[in-house]
N, C-alpha and C. Protein backbone atom coordinates (compact mmCIF):
# COMPACT_ATOMS: atom_id res chain seq x y z
N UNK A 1 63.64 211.63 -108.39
CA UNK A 1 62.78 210.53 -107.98
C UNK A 1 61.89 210.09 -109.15
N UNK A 2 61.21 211.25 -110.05
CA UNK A 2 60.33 210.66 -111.11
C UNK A 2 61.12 210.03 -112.18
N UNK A 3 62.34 210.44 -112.57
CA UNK A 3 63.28 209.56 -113.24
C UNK A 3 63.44 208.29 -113.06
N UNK A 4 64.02 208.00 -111.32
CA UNK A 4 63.92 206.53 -110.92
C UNK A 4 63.02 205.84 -111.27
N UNK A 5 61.53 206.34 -110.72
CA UNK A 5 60.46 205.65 -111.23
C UNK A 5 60.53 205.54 -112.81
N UNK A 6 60.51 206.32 -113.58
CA UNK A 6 60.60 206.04 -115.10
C UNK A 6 61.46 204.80 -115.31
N UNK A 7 62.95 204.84 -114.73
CA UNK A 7 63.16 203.99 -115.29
C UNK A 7 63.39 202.42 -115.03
N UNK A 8 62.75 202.63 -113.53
CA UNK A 8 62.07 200.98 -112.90
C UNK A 8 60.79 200.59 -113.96
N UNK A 9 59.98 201.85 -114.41
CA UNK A 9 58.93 200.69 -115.28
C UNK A 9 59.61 200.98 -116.33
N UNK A 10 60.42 201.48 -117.12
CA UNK A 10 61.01 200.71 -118.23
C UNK A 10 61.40 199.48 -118.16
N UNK A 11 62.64 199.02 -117.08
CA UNK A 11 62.86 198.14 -117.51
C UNK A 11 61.79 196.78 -116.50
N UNK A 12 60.85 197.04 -115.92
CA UNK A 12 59.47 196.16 -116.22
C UNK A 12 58.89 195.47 -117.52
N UNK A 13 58.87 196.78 -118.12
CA UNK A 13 57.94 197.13 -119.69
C UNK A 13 59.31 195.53 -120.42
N UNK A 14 60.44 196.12 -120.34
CA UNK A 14 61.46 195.16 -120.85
C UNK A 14 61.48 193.94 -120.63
N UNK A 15 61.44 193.65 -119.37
CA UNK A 15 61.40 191.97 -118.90
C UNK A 15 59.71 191.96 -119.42
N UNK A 16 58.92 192.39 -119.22
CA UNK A 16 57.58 192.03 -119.80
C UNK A 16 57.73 191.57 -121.64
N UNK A 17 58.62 192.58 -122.01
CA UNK A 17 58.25 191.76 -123.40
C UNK A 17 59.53 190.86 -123.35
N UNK A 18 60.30 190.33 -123.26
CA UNK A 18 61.30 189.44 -122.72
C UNK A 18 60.50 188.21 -122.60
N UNK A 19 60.07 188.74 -121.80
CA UNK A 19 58.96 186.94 -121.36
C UNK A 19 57.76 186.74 -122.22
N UNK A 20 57.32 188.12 -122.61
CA UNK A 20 56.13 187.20 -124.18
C UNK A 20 57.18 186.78 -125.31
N UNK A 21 57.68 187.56 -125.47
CA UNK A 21 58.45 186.70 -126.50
C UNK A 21 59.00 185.27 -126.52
N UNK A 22 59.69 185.03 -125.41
CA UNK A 22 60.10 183.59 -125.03
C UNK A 22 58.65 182.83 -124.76
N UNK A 23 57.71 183.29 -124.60
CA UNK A 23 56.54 182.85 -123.81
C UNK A 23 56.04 181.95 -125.84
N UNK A 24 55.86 183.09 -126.27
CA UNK A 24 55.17 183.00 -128.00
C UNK A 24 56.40 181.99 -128.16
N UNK A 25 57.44 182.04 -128.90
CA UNK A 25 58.59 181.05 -129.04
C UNK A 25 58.12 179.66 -128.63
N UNK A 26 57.90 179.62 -127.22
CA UNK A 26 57.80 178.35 -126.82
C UNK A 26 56.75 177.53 -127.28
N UNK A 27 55.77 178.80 -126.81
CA UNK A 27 53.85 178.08 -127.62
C UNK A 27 54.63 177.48 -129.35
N UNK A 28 54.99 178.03 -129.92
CA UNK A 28 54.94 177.58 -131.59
C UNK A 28 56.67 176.67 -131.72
N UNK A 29 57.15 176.59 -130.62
CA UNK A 29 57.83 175.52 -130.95
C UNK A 29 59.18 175.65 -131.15
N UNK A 30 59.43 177.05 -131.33
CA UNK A 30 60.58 177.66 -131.68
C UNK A 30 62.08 177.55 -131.04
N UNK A 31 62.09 177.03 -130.13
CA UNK A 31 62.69 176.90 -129.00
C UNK A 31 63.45 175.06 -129.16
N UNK A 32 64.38 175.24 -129.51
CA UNK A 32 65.05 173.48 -129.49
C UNK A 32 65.48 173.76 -128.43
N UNK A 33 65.05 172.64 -127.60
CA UNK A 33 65.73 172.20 -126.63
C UNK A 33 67.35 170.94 -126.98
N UNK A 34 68.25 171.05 -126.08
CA UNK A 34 69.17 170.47 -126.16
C UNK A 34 69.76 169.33 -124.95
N UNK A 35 68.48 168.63 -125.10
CA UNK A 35 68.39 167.39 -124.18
C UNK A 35 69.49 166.63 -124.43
N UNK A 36 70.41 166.20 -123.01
CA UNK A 36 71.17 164.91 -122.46
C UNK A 36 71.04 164.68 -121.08
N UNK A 37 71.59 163.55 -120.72
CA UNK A 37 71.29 163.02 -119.24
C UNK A 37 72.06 164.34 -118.29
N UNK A 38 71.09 164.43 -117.37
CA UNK A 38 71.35 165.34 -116.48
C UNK A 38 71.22 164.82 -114.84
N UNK A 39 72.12 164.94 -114.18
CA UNK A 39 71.58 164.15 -113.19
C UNK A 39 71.20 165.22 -112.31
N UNK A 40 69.97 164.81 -111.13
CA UNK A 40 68.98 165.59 -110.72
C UNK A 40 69.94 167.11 -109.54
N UNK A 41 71.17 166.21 -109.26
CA UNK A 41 71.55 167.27 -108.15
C UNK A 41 72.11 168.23 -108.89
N UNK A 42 73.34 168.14 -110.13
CA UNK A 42 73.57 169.15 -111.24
C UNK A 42 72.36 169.96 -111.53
N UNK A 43 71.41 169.93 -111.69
CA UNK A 43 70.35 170.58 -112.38
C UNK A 43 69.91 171.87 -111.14
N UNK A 44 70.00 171.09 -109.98
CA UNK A 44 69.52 171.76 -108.51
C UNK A 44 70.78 172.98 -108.41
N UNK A 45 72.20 172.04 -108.48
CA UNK A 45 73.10 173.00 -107.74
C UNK A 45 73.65 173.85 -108.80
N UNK A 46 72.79 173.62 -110.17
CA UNK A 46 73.28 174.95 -111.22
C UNK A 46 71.99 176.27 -110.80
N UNK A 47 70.97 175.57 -110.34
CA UNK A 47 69.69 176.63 -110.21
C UNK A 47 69.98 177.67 -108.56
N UNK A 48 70.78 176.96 -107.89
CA UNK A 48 71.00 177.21 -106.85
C UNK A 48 72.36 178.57 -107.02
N UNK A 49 73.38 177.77 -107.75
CA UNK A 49 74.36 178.72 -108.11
C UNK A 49 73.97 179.83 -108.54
N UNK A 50 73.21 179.96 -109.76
CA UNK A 50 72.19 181.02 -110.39
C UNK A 50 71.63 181.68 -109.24
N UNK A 51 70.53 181.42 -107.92
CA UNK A 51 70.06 182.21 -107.21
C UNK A 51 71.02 182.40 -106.18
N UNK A 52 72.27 182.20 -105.79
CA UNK A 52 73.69 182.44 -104.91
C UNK A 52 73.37 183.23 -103.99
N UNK A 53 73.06 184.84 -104.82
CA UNK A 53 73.34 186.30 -104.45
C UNK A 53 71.99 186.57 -103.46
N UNK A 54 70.74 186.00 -104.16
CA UNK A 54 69.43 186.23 -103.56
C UNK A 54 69.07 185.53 -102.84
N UNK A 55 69.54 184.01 -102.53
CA UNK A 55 69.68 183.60 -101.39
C UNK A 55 70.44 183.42 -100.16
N UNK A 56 71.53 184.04 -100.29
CA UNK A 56 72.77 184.00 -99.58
C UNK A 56 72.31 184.19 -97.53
N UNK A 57 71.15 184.61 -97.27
CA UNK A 57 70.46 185.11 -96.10
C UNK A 57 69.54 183.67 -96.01
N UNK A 58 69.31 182.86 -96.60
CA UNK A 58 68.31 182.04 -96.29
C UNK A 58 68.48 181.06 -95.95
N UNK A 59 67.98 180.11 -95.44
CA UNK A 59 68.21 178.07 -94.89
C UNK A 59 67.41 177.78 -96.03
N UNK A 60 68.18 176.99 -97.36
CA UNK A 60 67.84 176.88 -98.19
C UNK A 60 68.26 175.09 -97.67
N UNK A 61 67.27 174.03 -97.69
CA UNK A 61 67.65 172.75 -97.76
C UNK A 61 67.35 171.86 -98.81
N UNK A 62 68.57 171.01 -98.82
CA UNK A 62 68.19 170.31 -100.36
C UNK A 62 68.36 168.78 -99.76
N UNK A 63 67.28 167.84 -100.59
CA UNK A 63 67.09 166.84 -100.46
C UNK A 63 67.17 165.85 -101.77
N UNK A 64 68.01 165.02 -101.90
CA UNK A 64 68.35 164.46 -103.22
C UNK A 64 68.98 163.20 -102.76
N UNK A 65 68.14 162.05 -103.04
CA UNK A 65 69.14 160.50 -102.54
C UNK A 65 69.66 160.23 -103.28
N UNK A 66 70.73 159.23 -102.66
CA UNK A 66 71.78 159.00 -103.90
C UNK A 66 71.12 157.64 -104.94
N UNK A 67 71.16 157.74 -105.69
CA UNK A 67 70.68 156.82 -106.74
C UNK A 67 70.04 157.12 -107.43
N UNK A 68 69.39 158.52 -107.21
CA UNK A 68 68.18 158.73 -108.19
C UNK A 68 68.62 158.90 -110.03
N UNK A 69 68.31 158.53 -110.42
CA UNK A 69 68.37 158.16 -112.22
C UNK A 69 68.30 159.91 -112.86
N UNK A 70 69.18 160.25 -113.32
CA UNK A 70 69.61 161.58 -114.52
C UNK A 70 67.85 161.76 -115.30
N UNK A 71 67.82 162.75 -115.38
CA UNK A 71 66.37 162.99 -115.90
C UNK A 71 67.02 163.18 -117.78
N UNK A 72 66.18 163.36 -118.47
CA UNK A 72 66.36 163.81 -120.22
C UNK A 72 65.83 165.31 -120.09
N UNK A 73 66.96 166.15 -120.06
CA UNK A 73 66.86 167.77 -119.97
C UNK A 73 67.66 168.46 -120.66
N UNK A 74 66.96 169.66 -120.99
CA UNK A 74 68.05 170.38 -121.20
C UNK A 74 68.20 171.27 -120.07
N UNK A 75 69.76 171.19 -119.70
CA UNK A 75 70.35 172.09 -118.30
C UNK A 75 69.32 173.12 -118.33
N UNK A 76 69.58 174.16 -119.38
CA UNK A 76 70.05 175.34 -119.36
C UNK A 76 68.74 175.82 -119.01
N UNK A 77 67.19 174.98 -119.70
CA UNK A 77 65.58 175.30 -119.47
C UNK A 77 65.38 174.40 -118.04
N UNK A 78 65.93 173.44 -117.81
CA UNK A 78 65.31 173.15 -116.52
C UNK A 78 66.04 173.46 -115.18
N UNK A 79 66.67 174.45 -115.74
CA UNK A 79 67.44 175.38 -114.05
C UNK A 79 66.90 176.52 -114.27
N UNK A 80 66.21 177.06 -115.30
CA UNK A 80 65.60 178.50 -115.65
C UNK A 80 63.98 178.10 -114.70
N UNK A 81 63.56 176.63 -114.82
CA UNK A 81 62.29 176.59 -113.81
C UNK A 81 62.69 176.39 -112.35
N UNK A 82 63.57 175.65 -112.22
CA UNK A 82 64.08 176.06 -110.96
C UNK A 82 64.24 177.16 -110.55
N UNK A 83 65.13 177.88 -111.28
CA UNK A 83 65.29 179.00 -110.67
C UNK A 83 63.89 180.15 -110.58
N UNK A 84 63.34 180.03 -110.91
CA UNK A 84 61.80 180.88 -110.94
C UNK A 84 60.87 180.23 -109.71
N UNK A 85 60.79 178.80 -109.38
CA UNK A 85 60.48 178.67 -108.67
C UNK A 85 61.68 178.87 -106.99
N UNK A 86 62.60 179.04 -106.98
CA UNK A 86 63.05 179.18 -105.86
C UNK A 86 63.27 180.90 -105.57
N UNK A 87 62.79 181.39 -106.75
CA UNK A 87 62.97 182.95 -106.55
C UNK A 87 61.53 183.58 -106.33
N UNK A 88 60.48 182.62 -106.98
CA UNK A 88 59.06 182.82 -105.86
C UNK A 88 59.16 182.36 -104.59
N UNK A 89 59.54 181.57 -104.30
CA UNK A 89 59.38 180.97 -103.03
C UNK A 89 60.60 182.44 -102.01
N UNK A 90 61.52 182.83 -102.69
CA UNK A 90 62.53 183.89 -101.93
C UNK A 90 61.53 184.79 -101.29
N UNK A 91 60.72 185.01 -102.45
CA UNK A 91 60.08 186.53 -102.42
C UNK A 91 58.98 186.68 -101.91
N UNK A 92 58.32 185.58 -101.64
CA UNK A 92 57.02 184.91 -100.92
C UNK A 92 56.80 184.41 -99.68
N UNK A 93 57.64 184.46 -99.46
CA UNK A 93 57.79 183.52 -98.32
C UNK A 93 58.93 184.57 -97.10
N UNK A 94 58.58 184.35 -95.79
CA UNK A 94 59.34 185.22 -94.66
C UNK A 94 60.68 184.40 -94.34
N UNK A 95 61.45 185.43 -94.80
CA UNK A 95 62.79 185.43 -94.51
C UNK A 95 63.98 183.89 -93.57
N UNK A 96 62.93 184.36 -92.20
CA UNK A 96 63.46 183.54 -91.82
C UNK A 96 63.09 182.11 -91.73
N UNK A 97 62.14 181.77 -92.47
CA UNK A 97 61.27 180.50 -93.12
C UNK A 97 62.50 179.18 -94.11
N UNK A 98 62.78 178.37 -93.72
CA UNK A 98 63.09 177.53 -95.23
C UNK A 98 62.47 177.46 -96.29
N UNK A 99 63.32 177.13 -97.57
CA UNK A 99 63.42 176.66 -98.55
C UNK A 99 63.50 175.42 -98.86
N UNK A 100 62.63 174.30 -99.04
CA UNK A 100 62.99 173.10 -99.37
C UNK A 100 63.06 172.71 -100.56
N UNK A 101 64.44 172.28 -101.19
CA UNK A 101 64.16 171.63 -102.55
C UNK A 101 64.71 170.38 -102.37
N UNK A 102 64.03 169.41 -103.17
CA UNK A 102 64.05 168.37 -103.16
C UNK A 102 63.92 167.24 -104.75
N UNK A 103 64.27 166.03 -104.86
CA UNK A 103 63.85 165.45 -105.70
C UNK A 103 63.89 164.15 -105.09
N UNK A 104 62.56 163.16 -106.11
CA UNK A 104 62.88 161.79 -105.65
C UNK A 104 62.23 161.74 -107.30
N UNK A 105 62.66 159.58 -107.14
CA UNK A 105 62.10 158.89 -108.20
C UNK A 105 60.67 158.81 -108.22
N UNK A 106 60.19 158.50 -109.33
CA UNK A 106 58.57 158.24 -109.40
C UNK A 106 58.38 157.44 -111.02
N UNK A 107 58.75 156.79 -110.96
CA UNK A 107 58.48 155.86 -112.11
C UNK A 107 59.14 155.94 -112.66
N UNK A 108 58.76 156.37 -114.37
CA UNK A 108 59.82 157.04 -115.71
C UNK A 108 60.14 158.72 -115.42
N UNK A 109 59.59 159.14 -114.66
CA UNK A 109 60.09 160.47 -114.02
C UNK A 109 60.78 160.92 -112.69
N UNK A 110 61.74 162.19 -112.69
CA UNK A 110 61.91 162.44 -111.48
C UNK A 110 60.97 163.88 -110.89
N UNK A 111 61.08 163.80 -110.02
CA UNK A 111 59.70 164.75 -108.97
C UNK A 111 60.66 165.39 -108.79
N UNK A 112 60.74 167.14 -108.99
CA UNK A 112 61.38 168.12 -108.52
C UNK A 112 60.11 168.74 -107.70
N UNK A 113 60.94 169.00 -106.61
CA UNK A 113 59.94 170.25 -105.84
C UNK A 113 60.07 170.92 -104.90
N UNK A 114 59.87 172.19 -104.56
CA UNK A 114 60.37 173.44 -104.01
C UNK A 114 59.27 173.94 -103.19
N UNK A 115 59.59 174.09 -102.04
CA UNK A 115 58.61 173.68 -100.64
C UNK A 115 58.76 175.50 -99.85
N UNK A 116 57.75 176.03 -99.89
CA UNK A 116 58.35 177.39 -99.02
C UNK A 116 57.50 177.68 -97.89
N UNK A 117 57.12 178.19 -96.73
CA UNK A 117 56.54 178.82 -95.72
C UNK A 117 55.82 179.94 -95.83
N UNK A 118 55.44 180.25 -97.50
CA UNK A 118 54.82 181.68 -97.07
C UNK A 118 53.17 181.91 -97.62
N UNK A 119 52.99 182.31 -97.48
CA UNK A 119 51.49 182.82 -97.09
C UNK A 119 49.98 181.80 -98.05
N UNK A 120 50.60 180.35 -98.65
CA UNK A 120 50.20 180.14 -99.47
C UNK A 120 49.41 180.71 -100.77
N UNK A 121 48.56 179.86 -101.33
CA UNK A 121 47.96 180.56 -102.50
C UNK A 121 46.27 180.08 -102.41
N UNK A 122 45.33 181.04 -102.57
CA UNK A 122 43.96 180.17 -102.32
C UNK A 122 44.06 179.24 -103.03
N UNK A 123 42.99 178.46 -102.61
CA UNK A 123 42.28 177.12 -103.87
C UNK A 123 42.48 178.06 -105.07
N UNK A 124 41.04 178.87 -104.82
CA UNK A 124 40.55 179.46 -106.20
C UNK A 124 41.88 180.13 -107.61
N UNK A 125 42.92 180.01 -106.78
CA UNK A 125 43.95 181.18 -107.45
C UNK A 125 44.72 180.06 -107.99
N UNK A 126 44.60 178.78 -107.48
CA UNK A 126 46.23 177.93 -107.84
C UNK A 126 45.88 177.09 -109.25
N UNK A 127 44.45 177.15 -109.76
CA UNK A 127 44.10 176.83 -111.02
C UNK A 127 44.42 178.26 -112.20
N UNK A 128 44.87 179.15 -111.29
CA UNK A 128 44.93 180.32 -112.93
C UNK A 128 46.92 180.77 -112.58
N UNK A 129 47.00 180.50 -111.94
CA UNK A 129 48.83 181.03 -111.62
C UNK A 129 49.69 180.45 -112.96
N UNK A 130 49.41 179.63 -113.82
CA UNK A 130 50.02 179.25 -114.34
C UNK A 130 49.30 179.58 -116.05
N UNK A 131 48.94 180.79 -116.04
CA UNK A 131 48.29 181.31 -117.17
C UNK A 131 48.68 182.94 -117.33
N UNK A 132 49.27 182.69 -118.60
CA UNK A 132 49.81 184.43 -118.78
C UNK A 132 49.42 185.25 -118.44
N UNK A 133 50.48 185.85 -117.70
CA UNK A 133 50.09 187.29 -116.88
C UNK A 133 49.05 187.71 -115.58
N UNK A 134 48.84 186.34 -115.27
CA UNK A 134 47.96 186.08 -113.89
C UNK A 134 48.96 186.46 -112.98
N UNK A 135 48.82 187.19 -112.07
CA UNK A 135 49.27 187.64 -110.70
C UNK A 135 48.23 187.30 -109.75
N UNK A 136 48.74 186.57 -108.55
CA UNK A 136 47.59 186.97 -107.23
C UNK A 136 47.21 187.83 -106.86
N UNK A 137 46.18 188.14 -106.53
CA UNK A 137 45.24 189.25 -106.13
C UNK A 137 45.87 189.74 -105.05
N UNK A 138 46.27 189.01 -104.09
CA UNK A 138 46.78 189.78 -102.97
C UNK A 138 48.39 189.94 -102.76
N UNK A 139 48.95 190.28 -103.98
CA UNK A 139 50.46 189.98 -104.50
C UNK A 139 50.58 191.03 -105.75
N UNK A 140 49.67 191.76 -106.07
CA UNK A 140 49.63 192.49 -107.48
C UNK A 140 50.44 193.60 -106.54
N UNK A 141 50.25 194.50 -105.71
CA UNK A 141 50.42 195.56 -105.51
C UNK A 141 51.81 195.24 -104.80
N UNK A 142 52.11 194.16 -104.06
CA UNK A 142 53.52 194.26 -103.19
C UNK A 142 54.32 193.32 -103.81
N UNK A 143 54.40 192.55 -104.78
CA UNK A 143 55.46 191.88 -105.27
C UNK A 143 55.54 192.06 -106.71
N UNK A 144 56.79 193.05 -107.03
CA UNK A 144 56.83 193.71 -108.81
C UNK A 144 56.69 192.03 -109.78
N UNK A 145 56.51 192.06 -111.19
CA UNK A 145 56.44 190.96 -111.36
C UNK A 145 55.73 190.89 -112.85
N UNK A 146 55.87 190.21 -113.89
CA UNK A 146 55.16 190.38 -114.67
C UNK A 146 54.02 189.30 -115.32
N UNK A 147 54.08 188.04 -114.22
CA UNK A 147 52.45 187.42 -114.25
C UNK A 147 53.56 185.88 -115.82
N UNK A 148 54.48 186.51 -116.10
CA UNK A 148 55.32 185.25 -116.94
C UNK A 148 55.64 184.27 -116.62
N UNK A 149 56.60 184.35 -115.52
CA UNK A 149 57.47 183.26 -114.85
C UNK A 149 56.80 182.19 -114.66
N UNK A 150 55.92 181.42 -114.17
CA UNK A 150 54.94 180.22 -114.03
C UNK A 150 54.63 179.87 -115.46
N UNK A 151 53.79 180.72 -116.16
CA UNK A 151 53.31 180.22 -117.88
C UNK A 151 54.76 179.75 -118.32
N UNK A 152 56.07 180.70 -118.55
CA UNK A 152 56.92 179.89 -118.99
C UNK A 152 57.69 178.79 -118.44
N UNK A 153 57.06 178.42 -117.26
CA UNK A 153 57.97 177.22 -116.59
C UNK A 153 57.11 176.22 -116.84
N UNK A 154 56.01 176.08 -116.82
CA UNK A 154 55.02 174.94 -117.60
C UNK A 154 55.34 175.03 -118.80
N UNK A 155 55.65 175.64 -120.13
CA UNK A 155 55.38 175.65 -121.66
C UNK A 155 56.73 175.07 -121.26
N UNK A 156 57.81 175.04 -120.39
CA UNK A 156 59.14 174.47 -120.43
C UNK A 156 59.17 173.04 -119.80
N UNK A 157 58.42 172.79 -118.96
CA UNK A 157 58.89 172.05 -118.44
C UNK A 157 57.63 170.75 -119.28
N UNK A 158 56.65 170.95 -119.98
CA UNK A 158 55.72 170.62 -121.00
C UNK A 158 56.97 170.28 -122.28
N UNK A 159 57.57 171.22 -122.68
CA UNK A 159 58.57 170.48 -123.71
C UNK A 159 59.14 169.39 -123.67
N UNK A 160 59.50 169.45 -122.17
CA UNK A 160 60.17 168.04 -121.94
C UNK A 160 59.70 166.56 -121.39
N UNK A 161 58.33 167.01 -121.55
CA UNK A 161 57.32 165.70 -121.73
C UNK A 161 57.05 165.78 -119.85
N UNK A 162 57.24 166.83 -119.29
CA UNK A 162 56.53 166.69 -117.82
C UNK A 162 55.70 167.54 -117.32
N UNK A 163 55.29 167.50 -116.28
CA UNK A 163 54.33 167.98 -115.50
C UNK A 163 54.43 168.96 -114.70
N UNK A 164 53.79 170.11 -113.98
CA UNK A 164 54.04 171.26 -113.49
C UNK A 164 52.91 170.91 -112.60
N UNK A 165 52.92 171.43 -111.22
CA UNK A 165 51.54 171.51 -109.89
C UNK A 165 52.28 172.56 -109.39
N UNK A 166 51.11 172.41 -108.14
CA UNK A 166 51.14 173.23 -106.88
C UNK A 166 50.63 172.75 -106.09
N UNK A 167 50.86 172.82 -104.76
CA UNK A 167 49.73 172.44 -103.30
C UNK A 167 49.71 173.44 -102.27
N UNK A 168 48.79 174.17 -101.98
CA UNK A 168 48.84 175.36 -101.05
C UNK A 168 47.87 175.08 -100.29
N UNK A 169 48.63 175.50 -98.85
CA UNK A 169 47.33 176.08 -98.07
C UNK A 169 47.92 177.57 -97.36
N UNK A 170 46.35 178.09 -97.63
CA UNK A 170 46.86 179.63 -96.54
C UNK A 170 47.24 179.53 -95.69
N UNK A 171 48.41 180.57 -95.45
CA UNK A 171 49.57 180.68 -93.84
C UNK A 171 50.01 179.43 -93.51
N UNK A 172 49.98 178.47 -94.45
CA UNK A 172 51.36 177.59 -94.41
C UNK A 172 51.82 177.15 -95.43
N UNK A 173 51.92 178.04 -96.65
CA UNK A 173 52.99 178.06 -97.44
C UNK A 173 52.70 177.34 -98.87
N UNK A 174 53.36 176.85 -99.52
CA UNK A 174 53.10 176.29 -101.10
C UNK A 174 54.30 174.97 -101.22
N UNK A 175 53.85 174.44 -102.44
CA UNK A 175 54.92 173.07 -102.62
C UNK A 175 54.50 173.13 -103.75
N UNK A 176 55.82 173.73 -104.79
CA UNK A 176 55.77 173.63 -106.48
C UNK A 176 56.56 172.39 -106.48
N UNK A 177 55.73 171.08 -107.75
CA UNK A 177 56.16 170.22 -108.06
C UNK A 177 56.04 170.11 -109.54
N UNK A 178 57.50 169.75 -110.46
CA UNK A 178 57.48 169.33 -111.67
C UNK A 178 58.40 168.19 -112.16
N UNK A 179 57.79 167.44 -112.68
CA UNK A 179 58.37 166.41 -113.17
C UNK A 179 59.18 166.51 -114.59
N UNK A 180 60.51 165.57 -114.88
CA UNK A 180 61.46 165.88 -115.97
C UNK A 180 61.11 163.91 -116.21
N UNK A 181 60.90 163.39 -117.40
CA UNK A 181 61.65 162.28 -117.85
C UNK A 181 62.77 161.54 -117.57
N UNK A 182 62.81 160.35 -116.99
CA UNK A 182 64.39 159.73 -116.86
C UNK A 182 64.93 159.27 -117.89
N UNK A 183 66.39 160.26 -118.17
CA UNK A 183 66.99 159.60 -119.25
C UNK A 183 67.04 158.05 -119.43
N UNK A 184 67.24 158.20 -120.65
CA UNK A 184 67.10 156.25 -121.36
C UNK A 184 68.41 156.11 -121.70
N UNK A 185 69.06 154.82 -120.76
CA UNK A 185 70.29 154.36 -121.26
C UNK A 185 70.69 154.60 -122.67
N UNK A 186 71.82 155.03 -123.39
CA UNK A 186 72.10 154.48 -125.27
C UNK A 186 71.48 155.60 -125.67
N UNK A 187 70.40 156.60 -125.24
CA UNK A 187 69.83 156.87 -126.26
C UNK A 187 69.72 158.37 -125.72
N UNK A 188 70.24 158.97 -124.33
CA UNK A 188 69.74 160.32 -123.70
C UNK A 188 71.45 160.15 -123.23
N UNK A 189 72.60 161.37 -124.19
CA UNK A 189 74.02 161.33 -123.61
C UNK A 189 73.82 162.78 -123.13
């Protein structure tokens, strides 16, 4: 048993420096992104594919109209925020609760956002969640985690010239919203 434990916080200790490193990378720039037009449901049903295994038990609903305009992304970083946000929302949220993801238009951007049922987040907490290594107070002790995943989905989703929120209220749940750029005809392949 003390083995097991040893080597669950090893590989903690591992994904912890995993994510400063990518975390530092991103702050200084290091990180090219490999932006072309992406259209919004590809981006969803690669983040979705990615969480398959961990959602396979859940009413995961997706909302995407047809027409909405290809954002300027790179796949591979803006299904890595997806996928962080639909794997908080897994782990946060009661079981038999939905998942809503969704996108619509909003100007020169498209609105991604991932809607869950669980226990929201205070006021006071939803201004620091998105700052290295912040965990919720009432989430430190029952959900393993290393306080990364949010800082690097803003420094990512900030590369690509958009926006990162939240809207919570207690015991009814959270709504992560981030915005991607709409590709520009000629000039985003």
């Amino acid at each position: 048993e003390l083995l097991e434990i040893m080597n669950e916080e090893c590989d903690r200790l591992n994904k912890l420096v995993e994510d400063a490193s990518e975390m530092s990378k991103l702050e200084a720039g290091e990180i090219e992104l490999e932006f072309r037009a992406v259209p919004a449901h590809e981006l969803i049903d690669a983040a979705l594919a990615n969480c398959k295994s961990s959602l396979v038990a859940r009413d995961v609903r997706v909302h995407v109209p047809d027409g909405l305009p290809a954002v300027r992304a790179d796949l591979a970083r803006g299904k890595e925020v997806l996928v962080q946000l639909l794997e908080n929302a897994n782990l946060y949220s009661e079981k038999d609760k939905p998942i809503v993801v969704s996108a619509e238009s909003n100007g020169n951007f498209v609105l991604f956002s991932v809607a869950d049922r669980g226990p929201g987040i205070d006021t006071m907490e939803q201004g620091l969640i998105f700052d290295k290594f912040y965990r919720g107070k009432d989430q430190r002790s029952v959900i393993q985690g290393t306080g990364m995943g949010l800082p690097i989905s803003k420094a990512i989703v900030e590369a690509h010239g958009g926006t990162i929120t939240v809207t919570s209220q207690l015991n009814h749940g959270s709504v992560f919203t981030f915005t991607l750029p709409v590709a520009r005809a000629g000039v985003d392949r």
